[in-house]
Protein backbone atom coordinates (compact mmCIF):
# COMPACT_ATOMS: atom_id res chain seq x y z
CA UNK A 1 -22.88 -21.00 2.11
CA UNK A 2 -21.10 -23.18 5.32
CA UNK A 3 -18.14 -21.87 7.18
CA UNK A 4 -15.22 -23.43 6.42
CA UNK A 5 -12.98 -23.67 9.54
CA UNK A 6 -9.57 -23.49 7.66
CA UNK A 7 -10.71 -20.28 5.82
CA UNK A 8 -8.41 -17.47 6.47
CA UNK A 9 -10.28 -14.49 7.93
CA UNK A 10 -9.86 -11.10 6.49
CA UNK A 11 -6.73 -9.62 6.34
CA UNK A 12 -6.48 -6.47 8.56
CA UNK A 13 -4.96 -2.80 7.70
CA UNK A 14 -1.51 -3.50 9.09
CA UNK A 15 -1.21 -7.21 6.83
CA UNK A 16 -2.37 -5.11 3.86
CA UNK A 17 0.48 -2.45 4.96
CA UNK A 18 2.84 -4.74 5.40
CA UNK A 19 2.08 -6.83 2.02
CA UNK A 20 1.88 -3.49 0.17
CA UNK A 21 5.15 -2.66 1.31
CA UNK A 22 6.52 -5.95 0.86
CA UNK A 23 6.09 -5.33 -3.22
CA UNK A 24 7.26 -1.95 -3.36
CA UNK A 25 10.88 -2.83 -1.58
CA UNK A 26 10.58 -6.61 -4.22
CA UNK A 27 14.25 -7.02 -4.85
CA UNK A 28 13.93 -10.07 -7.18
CA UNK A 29 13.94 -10.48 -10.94
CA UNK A 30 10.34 -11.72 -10.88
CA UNK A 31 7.80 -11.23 -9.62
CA UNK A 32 4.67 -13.69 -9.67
CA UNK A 33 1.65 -14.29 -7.14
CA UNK A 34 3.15 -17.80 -6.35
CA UNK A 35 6.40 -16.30 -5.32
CA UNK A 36 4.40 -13.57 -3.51
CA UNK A 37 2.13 -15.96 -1.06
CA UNK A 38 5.61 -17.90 -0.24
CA UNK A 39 7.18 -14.33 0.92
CA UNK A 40 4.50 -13.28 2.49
CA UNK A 41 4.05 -16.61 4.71
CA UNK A 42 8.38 -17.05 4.97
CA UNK A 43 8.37 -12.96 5.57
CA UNK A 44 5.27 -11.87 7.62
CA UNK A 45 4.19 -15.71 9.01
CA UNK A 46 0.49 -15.35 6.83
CA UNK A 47 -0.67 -18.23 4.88
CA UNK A 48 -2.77 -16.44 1.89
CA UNK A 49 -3.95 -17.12 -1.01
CA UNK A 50 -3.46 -15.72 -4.56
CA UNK A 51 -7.29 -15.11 -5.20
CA UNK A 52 -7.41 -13.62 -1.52
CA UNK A 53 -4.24 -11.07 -2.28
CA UNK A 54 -5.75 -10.03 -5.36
CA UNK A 55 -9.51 -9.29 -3.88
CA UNK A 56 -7.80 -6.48 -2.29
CA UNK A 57 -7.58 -3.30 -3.95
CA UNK A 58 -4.52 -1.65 -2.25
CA UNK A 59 -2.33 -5.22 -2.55
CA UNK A 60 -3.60 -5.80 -6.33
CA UNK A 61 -2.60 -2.24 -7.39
CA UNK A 62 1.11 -2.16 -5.84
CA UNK A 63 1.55 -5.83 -7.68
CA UNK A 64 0.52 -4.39 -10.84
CA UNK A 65 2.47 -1.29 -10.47
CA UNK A 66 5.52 -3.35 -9.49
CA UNK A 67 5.26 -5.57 -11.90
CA UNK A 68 5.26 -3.16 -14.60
CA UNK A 69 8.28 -1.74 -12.77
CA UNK A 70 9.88 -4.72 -13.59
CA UNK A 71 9.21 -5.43 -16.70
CA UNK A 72 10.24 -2.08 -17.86
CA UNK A 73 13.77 -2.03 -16.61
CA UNK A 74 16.00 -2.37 -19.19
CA UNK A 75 19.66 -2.06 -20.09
CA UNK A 76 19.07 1.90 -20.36
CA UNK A 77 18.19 2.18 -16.97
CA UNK A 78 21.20 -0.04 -15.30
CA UNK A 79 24.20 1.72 -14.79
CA UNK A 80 27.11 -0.75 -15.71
CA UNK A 81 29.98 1.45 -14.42
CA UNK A 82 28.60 2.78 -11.24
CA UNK A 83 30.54 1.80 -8.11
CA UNK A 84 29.16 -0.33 -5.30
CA UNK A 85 28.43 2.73 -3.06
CA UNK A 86 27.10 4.58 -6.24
CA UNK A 87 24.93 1.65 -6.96
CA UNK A 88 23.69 1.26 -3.01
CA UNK A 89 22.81 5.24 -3.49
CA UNK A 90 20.80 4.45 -6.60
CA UNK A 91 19.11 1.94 -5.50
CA UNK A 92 18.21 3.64 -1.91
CA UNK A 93 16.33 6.68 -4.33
CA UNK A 94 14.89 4.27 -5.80
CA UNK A 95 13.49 2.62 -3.05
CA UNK A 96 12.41 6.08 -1.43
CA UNK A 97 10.65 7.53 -4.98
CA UNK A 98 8.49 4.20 -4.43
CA UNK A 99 7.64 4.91 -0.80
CA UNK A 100 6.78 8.50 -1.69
CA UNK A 101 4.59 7.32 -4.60
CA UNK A 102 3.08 4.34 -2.21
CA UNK A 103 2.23 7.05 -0.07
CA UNK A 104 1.30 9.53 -1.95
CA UNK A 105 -1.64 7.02 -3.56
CA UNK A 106 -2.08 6.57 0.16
CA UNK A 107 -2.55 10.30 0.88
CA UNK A 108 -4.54 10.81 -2.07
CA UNK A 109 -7.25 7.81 -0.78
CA UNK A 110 -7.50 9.07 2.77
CA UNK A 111 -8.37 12.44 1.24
CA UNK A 112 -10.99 11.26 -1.13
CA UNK A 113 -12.51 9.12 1.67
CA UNK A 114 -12.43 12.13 4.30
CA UNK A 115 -14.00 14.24 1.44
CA UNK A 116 -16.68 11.31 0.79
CA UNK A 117 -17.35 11.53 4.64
CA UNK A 118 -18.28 15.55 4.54
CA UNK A 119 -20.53 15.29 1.75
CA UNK A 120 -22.37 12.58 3.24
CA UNK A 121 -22.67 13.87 6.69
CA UNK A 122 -23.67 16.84 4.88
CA UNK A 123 -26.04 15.51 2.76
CA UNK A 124 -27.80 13.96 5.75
CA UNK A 125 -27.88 16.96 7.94
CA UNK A 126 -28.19 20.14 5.75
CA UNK A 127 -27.99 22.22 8.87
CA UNK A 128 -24.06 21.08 10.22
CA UNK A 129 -21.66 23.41 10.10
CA UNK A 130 -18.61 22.28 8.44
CA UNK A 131 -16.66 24.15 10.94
CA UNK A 132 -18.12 21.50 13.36
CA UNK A 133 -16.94 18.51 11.64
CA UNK A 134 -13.66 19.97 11.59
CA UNK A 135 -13.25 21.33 14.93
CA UNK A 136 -10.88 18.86 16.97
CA UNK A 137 -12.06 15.95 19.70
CA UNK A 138 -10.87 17.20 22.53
CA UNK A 139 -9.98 21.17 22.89
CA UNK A 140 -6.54 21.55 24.88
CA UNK A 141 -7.27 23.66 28.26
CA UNK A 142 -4.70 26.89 28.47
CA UNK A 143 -3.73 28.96 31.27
């Protein structure tokens, strides 16, 4: 395997963030990976790939969720005679149930990682006190 010096290094927490939020708050018709990568590079200034996008599990999951968003708005769900400010209010919900979900997946990851953690440091070291893995760093000094 050679090093290819144009290859794109790994993409770090905060790109993955950022991308991830990106597709929640889409505001087109359509959304494709090719649309997507020109966003992301006109948007956040990162030249990615498709292939790279979709190796990563948090990015690949909010596109598929989004995109089945899309697809399943239909004439039911648009409201024809709202008014502009009406509209503006829907839309704003909208945008915040999709940040609660978005975070709520992220909540729900954290946790099962955290709990992953335990059980491991557990398994390694029968005798630690699980009060001890979750006392805090650094113990505040009161007078």
């Amino acid at each position: 395997m050679t090093n290819r010096p144009d290859a794109k290094k790994a993409l770090s927490n905060k790109q993955i963030g950022d991308i991830c939020e990106l597709i929640i708050h889409w505001n087109k018709d359509k959304l494709t990976w090719h649309g997507l990568t020109k966003s992301i590079e006109d948007i956040l200034g990162i030249k990615v790939s498709r292939q790279t996008l979709s190796s990563y599990f948090a990015i690949k999951k909010e596109y598929q969720l989004k995109k089945g968003r899309l697809r399943n708005i239909g004439v039911e769900n648009r409201t024809p005679c709202a008014s502009v400010s009406e509209h503006d209010l829907l839309e704003k919900v909208a945008r915040l149930e999709r940040d609660k979900e978005y975070l709520q997946r992220q909540c729900h990851a954290q946790l099962e990682k955290i709990q992953c953690m335990i059980h491991n440091a557990q398994r390694h070291n029968p005798r630690i006190d699980i009060r001890e893995l979750m006392a805090p760093l650094l113990k505040t000094i009161r007078q």
